[in-house]
Protein backbone atom coordinates (compact mmCIF):
# COMPACT_ATOMS: atom_id res chain seq x y z
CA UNK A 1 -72.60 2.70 209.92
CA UNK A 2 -72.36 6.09 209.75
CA UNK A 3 -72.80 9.41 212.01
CA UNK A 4 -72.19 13.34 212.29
CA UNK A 5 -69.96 14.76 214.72
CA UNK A 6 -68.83 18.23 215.38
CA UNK A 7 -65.24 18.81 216.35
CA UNK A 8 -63.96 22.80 217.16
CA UNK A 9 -63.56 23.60 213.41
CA UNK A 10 -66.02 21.51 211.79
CA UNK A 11 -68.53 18.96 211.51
CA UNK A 12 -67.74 15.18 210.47
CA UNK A 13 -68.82 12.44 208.63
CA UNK A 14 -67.94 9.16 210.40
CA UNK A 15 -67.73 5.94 209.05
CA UNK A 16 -67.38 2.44 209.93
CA UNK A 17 -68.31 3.18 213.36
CA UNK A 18 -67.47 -0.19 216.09
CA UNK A 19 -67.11 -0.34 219.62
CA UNK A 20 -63.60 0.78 219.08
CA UNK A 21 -63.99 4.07 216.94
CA UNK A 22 -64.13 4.71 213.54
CA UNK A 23 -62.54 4.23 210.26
CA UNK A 24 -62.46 7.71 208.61
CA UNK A 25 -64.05 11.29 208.56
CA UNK A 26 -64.81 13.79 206.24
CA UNK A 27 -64.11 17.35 207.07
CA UNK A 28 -67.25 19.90 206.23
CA UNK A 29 -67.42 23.88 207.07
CA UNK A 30 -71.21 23.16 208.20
CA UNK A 31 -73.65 20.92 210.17
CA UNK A 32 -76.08 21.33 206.92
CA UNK A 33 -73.74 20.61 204.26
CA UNK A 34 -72.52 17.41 206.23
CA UNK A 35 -76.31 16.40 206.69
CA UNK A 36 -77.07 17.12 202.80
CA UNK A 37 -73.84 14.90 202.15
CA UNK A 38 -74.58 11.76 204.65
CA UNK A 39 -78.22 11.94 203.24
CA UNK A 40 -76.96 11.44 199.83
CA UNK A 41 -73.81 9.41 200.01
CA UNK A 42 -74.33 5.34 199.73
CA UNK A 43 -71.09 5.06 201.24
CA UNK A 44 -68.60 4.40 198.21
CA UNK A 45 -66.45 6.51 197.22
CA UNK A 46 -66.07 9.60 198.75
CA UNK A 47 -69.04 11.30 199.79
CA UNK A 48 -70.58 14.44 197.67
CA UNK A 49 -70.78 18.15 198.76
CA UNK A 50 -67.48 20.45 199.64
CA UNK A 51 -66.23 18.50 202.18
CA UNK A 52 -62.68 20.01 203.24
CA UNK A 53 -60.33 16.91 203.96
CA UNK A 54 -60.35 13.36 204.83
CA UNK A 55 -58.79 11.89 207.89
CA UNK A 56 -57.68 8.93 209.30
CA UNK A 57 -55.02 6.58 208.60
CA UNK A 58 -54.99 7.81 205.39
CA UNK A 59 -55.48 11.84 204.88
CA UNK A 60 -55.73 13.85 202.30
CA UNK A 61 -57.52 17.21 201.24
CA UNK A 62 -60.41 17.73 198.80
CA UNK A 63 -59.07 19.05 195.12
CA UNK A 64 -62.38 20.88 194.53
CA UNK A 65 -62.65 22.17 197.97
CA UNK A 66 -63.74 25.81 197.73
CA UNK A 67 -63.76 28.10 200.82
């Protein structure tokens, strides 16, 4: 399962969503370029679109990221 959510400097991608939290988020500069990603992305591999950095217990930021 997976769900937007905004946080002060951007907007999220959350996955694996349980009663306890989530798993991961990607980072995006926008509400509509999250939306266009989630829409798109069948949940393997990282998602599409110019997402800025990926956090949880792993993190690391996009190569192709372009501000």
């Amino acid at each position: 399962m997976c769900a937007l959510s905004y946080f002060f400097f951007t907007v999220g991608i959350l996955y694996n969503l349980d009663e306890e939290g989530y798993g991961g988020r990607y980072c995006y500069q926008s509400e509509e370029e999250a939306q266009k990603a989630l829409a798109e992305w069948d949940g393997n591999g990282n998602p599409g679109g110019n997402w800025i950095k990926h956090k949880g217990v792993r993190e690391w930021r996009n190569p192709n990221f372009k501000e």
